[in-house]
Structure formats: structure tokens, C-alpha cells
PDB file of N, CA and C in Angstrom:
ATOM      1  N   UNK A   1     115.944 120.163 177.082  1.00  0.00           N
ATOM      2  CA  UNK A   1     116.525 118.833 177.180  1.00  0.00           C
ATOM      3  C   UNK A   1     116.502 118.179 175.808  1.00  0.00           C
ATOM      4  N   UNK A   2     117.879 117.875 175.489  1.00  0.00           N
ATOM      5  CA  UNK A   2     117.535 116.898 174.254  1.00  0.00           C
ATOM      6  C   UNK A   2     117.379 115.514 174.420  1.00  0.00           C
ATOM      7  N   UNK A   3     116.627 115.328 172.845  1.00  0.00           N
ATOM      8  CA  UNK A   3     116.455 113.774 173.324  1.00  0.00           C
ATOM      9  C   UNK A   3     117.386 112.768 172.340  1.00  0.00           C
ATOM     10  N   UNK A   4     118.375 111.599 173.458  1.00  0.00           N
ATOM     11  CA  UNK A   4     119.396 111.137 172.280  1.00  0.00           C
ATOM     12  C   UNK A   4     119.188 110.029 171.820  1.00  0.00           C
ATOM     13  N   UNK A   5     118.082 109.624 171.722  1.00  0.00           N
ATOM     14  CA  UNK A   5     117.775 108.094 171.872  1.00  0.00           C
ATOM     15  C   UNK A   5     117.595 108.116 170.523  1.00  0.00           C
ATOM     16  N   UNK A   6     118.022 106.364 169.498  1.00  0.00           N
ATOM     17  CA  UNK A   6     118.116 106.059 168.653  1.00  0.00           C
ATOM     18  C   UNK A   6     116.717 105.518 167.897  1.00  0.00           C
ATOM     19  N   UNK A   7     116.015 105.781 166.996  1.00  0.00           N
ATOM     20  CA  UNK A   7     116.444 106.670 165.583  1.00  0.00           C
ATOM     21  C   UNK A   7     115.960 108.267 165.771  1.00  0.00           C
ATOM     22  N   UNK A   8     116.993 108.994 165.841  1.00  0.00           N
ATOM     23  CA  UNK A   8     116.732 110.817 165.756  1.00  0.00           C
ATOM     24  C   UNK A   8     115.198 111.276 165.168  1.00  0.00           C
ATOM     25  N   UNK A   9     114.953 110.376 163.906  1.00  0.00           N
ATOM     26  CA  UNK A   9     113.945 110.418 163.585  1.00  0.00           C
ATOM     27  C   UNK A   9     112.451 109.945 163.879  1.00  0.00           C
ATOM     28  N   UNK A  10     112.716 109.360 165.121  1.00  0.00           N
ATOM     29  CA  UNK A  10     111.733 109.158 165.059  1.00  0.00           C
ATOM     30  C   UNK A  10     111.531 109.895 166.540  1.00  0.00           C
ATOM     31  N   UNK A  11     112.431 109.726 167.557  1.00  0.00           N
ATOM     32  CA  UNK A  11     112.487 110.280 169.245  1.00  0.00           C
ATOM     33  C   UNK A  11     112.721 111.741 169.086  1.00  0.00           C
ATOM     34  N   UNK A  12     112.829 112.315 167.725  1.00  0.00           N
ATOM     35  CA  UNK A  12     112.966 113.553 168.022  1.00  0.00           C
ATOM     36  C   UNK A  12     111.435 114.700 167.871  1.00  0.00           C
ATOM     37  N   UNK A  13     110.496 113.844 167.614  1.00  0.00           N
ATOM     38  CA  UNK A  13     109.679 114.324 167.278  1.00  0.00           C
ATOM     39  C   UNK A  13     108.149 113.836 168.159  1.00  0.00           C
ATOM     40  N   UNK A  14     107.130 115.072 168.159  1.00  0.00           N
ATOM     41  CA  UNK A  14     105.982 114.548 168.998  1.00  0.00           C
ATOM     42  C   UNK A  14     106.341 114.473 170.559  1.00  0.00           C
ATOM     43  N   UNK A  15     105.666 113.747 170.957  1.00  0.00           N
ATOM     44  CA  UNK A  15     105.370 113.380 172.747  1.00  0.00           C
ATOM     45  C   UNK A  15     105.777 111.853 173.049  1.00  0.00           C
ATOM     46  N   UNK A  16     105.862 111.222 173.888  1.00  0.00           N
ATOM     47  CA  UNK A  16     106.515 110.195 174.341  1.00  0.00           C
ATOM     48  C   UNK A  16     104.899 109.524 174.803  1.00  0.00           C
ATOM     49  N   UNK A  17     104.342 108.358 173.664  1.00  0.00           N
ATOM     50  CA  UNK A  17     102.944 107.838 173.882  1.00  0.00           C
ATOM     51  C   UNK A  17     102.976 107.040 175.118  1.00  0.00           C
ATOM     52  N   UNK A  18     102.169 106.842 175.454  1.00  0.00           N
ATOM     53  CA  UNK A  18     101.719 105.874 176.577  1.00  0.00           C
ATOM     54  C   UNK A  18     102.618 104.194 176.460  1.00  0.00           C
ATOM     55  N   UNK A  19     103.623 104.001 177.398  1.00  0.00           N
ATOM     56  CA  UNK A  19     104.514 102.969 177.426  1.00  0.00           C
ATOM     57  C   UNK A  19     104.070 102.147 177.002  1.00  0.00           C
ATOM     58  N   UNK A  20     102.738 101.299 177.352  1.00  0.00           N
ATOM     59  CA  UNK A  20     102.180 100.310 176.714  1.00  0.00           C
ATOM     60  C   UNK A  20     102.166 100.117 175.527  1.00  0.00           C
ATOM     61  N   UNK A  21     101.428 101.275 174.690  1.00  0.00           N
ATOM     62  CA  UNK A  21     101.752 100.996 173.230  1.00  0.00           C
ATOM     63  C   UNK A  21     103.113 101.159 172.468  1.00  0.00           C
ATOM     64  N   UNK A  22     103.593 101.969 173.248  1.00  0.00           N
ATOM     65  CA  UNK A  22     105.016 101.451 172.590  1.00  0.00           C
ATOM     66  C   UNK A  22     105.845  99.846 173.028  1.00  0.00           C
ATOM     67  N   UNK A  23     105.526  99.372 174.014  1.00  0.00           N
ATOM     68  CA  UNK A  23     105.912  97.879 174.204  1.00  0.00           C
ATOM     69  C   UNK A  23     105.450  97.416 173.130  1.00  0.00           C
ATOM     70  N   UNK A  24     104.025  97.624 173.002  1.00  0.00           N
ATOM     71  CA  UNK A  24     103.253  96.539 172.212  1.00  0.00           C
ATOM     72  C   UNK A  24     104.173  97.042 170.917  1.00  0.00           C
ATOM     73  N   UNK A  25     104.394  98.187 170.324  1.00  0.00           N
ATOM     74  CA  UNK A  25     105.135  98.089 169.039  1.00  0.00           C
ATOM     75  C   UNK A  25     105.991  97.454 168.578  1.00  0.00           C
ATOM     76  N   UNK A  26     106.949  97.457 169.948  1.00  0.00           N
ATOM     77  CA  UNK A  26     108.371  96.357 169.958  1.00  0.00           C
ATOM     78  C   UNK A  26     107.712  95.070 169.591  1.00  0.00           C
ATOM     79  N   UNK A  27     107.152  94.180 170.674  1.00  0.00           N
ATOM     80  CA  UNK A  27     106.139  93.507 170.470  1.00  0.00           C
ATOM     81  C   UNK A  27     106.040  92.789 169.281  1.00  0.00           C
ATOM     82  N   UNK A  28     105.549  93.654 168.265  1.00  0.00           N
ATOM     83  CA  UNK A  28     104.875  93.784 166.789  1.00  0.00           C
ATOM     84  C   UNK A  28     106.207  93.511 166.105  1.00  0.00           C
ATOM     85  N   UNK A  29     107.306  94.032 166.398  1.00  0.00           N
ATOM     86  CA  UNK A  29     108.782  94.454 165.704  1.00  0.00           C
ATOM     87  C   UNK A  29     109.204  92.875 165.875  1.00  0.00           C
ATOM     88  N   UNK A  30     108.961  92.122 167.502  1.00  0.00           N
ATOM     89  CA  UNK A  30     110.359  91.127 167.693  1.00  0.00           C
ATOM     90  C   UNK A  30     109.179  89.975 166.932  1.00  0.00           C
ATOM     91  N   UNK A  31     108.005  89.662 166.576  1.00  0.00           N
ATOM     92  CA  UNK A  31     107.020  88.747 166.208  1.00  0.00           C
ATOM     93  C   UNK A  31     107.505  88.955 164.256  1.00  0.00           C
ATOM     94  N   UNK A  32     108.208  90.208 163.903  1.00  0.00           N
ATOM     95  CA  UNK A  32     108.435  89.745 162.503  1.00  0.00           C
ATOM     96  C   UNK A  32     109.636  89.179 162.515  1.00  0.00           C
ATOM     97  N   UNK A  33     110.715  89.463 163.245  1.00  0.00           N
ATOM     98  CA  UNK A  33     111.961  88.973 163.845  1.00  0.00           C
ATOM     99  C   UNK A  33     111.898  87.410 163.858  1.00  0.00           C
ATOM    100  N   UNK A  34     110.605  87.022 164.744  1.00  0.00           N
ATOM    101  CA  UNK A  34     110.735  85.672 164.760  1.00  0.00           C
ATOM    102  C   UNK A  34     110.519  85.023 163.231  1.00  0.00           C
ATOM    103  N   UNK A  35     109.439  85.558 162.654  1.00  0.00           N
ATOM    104  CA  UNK A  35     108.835  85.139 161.592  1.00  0.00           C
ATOM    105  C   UNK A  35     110.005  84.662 160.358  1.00  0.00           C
ATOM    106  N   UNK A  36     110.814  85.709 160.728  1.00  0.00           N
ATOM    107  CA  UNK A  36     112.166  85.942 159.569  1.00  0.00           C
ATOM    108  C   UNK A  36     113.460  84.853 159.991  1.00  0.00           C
ATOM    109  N   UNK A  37     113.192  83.995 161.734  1.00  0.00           N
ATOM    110  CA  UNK A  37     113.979  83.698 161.494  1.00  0.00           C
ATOM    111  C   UNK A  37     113.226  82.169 161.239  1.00  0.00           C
ATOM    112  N   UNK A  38     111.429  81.915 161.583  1.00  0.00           N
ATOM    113  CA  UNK A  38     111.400  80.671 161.011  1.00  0.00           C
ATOM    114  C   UNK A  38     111.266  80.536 159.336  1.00  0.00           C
ATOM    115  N   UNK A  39     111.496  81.486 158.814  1.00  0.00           N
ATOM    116  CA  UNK A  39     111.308  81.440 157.369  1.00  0.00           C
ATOM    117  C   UNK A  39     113.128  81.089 157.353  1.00  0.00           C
ATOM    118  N   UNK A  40     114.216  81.282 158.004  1.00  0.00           N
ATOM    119  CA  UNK A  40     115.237  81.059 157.810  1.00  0.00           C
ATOM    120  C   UNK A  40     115.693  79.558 157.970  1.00  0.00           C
ATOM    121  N   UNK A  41     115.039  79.021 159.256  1.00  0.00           N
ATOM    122  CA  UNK A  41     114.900  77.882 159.518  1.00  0.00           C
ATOM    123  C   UNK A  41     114.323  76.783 158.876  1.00  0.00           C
ATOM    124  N   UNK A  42     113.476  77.057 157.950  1.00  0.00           N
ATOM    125  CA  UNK A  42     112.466  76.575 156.662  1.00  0.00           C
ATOM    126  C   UNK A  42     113.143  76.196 155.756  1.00  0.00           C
ATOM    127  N   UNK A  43     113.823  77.365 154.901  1.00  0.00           N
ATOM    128  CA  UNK A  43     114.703  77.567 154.160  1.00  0.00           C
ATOM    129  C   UNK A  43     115.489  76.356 154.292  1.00  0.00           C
ATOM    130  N   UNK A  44     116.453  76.499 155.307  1.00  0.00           N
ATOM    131  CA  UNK A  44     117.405  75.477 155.494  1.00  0.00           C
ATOM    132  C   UNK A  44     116.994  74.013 156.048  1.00  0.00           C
ATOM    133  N   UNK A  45     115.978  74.040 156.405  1.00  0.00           N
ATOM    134  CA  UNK A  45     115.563  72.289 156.644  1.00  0.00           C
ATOM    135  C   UNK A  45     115.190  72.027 155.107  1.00  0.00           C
ATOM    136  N   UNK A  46     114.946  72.672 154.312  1.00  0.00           N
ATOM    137  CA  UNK A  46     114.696  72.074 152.633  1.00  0.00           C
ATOM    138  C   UNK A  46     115.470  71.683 152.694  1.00  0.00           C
ATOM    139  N   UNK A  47     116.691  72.321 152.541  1.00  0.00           N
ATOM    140  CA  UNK A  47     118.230  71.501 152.547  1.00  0.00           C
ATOM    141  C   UNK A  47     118.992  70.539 152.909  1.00  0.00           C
ATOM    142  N   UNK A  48     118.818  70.589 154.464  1.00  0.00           N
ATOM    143  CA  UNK A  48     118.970  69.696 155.211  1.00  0.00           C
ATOM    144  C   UNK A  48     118.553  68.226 155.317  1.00  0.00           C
ATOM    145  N   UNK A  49     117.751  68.592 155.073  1.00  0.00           N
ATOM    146  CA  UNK A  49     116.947  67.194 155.300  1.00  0.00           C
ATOM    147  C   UNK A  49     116.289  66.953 153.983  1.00  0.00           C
ATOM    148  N   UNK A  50     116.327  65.017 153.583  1.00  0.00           N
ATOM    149  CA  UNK A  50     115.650  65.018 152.733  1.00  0.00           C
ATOM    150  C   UNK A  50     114.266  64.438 152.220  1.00  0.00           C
ATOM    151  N   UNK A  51     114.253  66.062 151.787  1.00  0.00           N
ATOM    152  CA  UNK A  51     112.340  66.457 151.158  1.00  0.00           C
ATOM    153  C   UNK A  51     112.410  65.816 150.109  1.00  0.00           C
ATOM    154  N   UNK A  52     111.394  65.313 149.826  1.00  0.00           N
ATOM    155  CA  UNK A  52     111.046  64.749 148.308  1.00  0.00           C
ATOM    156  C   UNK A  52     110.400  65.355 147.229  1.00  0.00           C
ATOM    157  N   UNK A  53     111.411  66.573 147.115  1.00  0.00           N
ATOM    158  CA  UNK A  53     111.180  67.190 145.761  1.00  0.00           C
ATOM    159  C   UNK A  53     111.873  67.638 145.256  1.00  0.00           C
ATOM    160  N   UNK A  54     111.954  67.969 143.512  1.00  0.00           N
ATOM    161  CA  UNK A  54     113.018  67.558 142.890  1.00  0.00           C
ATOM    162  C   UNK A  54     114.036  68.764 143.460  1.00  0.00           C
ATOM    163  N   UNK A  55     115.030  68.335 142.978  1.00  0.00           N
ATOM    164  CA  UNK A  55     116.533  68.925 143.611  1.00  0.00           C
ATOM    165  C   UNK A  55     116.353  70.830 143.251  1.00  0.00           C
ATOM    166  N   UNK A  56     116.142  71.138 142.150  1.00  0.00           N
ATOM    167  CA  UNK A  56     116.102  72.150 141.432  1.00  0.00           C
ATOM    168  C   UNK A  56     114.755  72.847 141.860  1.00  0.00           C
ATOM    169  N   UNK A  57     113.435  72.385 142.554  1.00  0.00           N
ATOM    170  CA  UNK A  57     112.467  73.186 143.099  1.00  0.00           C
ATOM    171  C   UNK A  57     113.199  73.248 144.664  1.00  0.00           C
ATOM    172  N   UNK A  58     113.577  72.201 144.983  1.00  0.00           N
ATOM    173  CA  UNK A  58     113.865  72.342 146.574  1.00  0.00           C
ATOM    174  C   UNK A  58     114.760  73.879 147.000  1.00  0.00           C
ATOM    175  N   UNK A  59     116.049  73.686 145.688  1.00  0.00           N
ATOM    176  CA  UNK A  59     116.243  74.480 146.320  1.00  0.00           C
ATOM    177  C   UNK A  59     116.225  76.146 145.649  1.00  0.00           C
ATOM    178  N   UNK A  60     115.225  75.996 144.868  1.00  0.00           N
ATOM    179  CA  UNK A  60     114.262  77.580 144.576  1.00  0.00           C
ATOM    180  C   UNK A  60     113.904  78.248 145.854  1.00  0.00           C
ATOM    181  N   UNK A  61     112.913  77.266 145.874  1.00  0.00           N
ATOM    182  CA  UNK A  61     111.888  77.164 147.737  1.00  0.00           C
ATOM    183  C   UNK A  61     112.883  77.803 148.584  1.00  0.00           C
ATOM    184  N   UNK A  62     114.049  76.935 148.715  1.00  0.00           N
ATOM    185  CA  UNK A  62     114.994  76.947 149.637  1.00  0.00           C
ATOM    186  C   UNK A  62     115.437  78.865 149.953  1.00  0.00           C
ATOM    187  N   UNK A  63     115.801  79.231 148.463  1.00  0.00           N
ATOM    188  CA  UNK A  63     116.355  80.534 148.318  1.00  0.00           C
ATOM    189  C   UNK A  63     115.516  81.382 148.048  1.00  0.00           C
ATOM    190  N   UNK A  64     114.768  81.014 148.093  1.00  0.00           N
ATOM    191  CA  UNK A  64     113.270  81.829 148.060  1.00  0.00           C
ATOM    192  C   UNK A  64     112.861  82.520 149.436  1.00  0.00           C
ATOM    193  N   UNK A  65     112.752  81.889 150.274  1.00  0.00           N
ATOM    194  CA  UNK A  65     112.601  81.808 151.810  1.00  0.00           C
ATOM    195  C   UNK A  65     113.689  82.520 152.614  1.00  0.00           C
ATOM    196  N   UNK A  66     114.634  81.943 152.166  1.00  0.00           N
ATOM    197  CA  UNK A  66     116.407  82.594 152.754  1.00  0.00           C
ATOM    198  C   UNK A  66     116.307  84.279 152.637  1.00  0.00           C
ATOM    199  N   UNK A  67     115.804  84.684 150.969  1.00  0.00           N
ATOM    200  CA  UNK A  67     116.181  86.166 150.666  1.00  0.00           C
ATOM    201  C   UNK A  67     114.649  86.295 151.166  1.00  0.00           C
ATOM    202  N   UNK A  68     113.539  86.099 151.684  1.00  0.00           N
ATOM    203  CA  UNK A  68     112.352  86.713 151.997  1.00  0.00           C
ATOM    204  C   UNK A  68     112.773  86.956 153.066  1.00  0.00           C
ATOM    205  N   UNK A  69     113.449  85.907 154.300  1.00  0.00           N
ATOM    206  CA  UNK A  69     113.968  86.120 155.450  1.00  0.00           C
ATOM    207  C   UNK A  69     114.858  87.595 155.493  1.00  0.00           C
ATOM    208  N   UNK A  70     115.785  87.692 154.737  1.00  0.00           N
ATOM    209  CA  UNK A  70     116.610  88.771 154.742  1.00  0.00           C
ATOM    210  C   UNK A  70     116.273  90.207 154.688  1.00  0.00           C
ATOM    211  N   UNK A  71     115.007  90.278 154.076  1.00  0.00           N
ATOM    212  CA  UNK A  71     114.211  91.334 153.409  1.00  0.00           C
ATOM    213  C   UNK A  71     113.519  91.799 154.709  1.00  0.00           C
ATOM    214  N   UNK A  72     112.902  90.858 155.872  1.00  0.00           N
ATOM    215  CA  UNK A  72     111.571  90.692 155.861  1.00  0.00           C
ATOM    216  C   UNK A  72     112.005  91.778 157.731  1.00  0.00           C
ATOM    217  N   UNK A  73     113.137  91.796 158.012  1.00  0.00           N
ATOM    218  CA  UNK A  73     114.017  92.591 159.247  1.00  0.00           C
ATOM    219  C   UNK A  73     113.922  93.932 158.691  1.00  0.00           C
ATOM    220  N   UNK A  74     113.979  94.409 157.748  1.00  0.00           N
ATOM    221  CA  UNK A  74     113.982  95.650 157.350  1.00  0.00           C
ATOM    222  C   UNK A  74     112.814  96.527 157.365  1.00  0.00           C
ATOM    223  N   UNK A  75     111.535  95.513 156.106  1.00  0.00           N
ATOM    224  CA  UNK A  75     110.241  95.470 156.566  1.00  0.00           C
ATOM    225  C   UNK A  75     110.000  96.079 157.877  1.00  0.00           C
ATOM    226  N   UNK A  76     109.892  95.272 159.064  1.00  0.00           N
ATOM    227  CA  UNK A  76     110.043  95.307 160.308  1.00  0.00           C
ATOM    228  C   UNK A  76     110.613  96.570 160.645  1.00  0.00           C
ATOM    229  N   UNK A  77     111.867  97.062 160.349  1.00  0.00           N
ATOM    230  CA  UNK A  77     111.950  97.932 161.053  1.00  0.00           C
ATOM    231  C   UNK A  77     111.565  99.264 160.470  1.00  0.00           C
ATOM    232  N   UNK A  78     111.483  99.122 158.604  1.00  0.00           N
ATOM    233  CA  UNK A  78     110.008 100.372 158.837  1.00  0.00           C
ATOM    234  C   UNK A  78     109.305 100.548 159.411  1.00  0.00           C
ATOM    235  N   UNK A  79     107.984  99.550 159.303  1.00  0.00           N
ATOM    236  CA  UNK A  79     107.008  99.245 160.101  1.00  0.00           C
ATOM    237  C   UNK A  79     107.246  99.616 161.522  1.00  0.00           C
ATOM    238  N   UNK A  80     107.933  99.427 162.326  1.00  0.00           N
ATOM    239  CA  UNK A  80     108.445  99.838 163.603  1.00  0.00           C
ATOM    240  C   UNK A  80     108.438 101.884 164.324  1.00  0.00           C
ATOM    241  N   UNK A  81     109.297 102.167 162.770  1.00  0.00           N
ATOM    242  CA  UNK A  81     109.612 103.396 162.581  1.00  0.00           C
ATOM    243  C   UNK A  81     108.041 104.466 162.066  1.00  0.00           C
ATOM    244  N   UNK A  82     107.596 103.734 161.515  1.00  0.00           N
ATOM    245  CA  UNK A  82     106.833 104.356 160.891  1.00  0.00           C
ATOM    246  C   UNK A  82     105.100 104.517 161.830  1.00  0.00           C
ATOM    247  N   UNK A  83     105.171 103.737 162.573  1.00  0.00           N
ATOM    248  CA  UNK A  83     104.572 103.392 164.160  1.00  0.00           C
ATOM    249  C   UNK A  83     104.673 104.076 165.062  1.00  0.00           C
ATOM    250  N   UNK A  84     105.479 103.755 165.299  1.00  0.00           N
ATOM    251  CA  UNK A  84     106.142 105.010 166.509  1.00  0.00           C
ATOM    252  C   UNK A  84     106.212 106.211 166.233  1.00  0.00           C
ATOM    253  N   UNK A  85     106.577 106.683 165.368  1.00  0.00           N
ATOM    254  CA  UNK A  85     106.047 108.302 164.458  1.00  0.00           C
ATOM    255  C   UNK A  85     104.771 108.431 164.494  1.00  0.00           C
ATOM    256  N   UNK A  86     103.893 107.880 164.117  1.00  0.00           N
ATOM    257  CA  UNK A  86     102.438 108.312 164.387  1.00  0.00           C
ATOM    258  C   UNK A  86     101.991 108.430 165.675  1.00  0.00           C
ATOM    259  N   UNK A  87     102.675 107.066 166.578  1.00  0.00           N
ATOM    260  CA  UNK A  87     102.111 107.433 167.625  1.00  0.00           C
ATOM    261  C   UNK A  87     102.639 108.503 168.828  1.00  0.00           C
ATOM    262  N   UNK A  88     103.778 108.960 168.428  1.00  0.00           N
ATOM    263  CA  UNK A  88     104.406 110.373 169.189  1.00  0.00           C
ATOM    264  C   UNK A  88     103.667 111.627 168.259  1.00  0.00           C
ATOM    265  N   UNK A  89     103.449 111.268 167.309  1.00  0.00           N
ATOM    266  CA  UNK A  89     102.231 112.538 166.511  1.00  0.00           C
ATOM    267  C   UNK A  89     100.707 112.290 166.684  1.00  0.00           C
ATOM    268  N   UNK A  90     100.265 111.686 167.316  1.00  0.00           N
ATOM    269  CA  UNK A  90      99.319 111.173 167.572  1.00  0.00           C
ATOM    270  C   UNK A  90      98.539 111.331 166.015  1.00  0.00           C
ATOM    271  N   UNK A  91      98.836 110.245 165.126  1.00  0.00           N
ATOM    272  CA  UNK A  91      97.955 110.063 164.115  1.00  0.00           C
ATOM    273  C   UNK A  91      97.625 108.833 163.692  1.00  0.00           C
ATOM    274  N   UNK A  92      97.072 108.249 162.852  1.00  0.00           N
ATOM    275  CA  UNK A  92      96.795 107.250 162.853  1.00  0.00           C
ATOM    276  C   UNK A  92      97.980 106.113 162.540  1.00  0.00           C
ATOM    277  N   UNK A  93      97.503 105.035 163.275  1.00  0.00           N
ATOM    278  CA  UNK A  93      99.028 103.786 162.544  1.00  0.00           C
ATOM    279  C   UNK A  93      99.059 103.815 160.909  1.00  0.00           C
ATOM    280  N   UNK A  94      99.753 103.223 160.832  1.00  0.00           N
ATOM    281  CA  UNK A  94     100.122 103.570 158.940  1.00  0.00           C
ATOM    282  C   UNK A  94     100.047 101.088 159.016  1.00  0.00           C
ATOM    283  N   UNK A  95      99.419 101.390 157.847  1.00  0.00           N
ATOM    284  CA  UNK A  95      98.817 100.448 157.087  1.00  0.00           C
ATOM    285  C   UNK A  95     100.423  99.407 157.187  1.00  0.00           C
ATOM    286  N   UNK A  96     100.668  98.074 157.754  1.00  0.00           N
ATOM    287  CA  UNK A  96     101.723  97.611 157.318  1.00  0.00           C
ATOM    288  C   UNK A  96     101.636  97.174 156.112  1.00  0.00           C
ATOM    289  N   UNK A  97     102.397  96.618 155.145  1.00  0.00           N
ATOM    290  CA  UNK A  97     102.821  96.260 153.455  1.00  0.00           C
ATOM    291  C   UNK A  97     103.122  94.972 153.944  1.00  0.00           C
ATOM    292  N   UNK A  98     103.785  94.539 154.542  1.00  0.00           N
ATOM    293  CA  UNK A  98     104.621  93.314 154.809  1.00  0.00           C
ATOM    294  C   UNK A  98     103.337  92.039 155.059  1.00  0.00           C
ATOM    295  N   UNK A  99     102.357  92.869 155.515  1.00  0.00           N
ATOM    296  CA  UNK A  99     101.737  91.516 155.904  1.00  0.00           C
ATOM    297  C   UNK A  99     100.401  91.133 154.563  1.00  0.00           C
ATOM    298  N   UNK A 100     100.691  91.521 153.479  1.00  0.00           N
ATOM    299  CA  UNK A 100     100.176  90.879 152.165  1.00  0.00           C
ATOM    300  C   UNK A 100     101.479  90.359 151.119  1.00  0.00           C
ATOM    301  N   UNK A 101     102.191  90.938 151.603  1.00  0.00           N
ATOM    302  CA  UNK A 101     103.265  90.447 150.819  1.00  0.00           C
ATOM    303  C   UNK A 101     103.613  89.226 151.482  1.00  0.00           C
ATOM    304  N   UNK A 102     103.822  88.860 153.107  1.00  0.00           N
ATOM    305  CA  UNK A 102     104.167  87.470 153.749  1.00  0.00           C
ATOM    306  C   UNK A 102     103.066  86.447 153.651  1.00  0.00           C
ATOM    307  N   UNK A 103     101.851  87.142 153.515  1.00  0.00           N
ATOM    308  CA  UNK A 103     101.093  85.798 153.248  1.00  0.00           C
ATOM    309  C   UNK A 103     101.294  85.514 151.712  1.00  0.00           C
ATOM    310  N   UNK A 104     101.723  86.633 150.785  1.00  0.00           N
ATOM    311  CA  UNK A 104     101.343  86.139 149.226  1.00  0.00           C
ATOM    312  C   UNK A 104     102.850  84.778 149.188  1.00  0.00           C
ATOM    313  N   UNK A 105     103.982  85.237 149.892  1.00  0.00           N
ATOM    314  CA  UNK A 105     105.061  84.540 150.033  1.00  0.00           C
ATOM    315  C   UNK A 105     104.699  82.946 150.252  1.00  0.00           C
ATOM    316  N   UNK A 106     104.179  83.313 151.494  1.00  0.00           N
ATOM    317  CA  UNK A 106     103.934  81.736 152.363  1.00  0.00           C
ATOM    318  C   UNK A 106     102.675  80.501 151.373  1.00  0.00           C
ATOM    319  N   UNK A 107     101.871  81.732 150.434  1.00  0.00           N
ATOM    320  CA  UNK A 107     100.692  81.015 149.639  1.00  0.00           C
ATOM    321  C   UNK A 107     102.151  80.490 148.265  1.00  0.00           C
ATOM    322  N   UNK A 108     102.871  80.826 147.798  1.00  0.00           N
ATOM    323  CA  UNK A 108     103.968  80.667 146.841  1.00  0.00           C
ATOM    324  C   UNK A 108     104.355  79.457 147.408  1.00  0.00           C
ATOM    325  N   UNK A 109     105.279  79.705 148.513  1.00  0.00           N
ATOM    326  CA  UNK A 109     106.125  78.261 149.230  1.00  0.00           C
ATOM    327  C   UNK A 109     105.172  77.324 149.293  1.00  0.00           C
ATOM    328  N   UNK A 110     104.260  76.938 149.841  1.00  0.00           N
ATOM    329  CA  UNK A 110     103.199  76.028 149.955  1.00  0.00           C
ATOM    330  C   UNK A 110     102.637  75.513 148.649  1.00  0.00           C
ATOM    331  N   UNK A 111     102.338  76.334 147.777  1.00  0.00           N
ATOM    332  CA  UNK A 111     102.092  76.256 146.372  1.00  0.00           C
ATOM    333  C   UNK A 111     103.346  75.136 145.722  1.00  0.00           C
ATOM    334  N   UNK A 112     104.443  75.731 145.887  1.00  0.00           N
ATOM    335  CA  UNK A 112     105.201  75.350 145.222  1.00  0.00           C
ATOM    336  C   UNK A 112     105.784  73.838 145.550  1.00  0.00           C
ATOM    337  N   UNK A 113     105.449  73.475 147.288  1.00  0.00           N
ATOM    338  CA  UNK A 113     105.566  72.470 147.794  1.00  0.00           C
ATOM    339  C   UNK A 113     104.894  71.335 147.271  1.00  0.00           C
ATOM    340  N   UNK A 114     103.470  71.741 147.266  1.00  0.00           N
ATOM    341  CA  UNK A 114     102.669  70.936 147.059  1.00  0.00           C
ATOM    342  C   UNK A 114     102.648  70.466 145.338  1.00  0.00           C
ATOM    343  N   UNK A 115     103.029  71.008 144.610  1.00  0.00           N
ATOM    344  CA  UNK A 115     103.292  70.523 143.227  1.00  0.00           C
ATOM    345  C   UNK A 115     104.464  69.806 143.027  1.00  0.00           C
ATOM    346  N   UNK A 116     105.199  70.359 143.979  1.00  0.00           N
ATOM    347  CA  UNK A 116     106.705  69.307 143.742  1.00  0.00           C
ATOM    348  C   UNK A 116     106.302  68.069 144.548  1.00  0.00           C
ATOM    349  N   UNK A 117     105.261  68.293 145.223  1.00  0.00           N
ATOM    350  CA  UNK A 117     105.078  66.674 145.686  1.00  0.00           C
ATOM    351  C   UNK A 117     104.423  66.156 144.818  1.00  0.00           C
ATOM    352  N   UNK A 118     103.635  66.310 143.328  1.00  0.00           N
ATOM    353  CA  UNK A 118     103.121  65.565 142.190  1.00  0.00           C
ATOM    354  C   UNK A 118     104.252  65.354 141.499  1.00  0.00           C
ATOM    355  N   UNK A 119     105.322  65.810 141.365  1.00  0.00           N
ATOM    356  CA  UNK A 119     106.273  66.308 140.466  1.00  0.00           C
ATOM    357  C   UNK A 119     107.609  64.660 141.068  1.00  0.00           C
ATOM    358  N   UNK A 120     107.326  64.075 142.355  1.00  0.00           N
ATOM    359  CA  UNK A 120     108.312  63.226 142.444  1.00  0.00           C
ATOM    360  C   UNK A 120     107.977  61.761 142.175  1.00  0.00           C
TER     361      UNK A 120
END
């Protein structure tokens, strides 16, 4: 029997783990999903609405956030891929990247907030 399910690479290989942990992976997958889209939502309330900081940090911040958002789905769906491969090989989860890089992000935006609020 083959198996046709999408990514080849990853359903084509190993045993089919225990349903639960693969929910929970999705899980793990739709929680960066959200993350990416309140960093999108962030982004654009800089804009939107007006913050009191100067025009030229606002909207750094602004596009800062926008392309982390854009990035941050892909992330995700390594992380996803690279999950689910271990756990149809039964080996260990693999270390995510994304989640020192989203806090170093979120310590930046905040950083950068908080000085543009001395800055007005």
C-alpha cells in the first residue's frame, strides 16, 4: 500500500506515531500560525493607529514585525516537518530555532518601543 499523503517526505517514511502526538504537533504548528498572525496584527496597529513614536521608528517596528510575520509560517512548517519525521522514526524531537529567535524579536520590538517613548 502506498502512502499519498502530503509531504512525501515526511509520510513516506517510519510508522504512523500515536494520533495524539501527532495532533499535538499540529497543535504546536497552528500556535506559530497564530503567533505570525498577531505579530501581523501588531505590525499594522503601529500604523493604524496613532502611537507616539517618531514616524521613522514606528514604522521600522512596523516592518520589522510584518517580515518576522512572513518568515515565521515557514519556521513553522519546518518545525512541523522536522517533528513528525522523528516521530514516525521514533527519535528524538529536534530542538526548535524559532523559539530564541521569537523571543530575541519580541525583546527588539519592545526595546525599541520603549525608547521611542523617551524619544517623543
Amino acid at each position: 500500500m502506498s502512502d499519498s499523503r502530503f509531504p512525501r517526505s515526511v509520510f513516506a517514511v517510519g510508522t504512523d506515531p500515536d494520533p495524539r502526538f501527532t495532533l499535538a504537533n499540529e497543535r504546536t504548528f497552528l500556535a506559530w500560525i497564530r503567533t505570525s498572525l498577531a505579530l501581523i496584527a501588531g505590525g499594522v496597529a503601529l500604523e493604524a493607529f496613532d502611537v507616539p513614536l517618531p514616524g521613522t521608528l514606528r514604522a521600522a517596528v512596523s516592518v520589522f514585525m510584518l517580515i518576522v510575520a512572513i518568515i515565521l509560517p515557514v519556521v513553522a512548517w519546518g518545525h512541523w516537518k522536522q517533528s513528525e519525521r522523528a516521530m514516525r522514526e521514533n527519535r528524538p524531537l529536534p530542538f526548535s530555532f524559532g523559539l530564541p529567535v521569537l523571543v530575541a524579536v519580541i525583546v527588539v520590538v519592545a526595546g525599541a518601543l520603549l525608547v521611542g517613548e523617551f524619544l517623543v
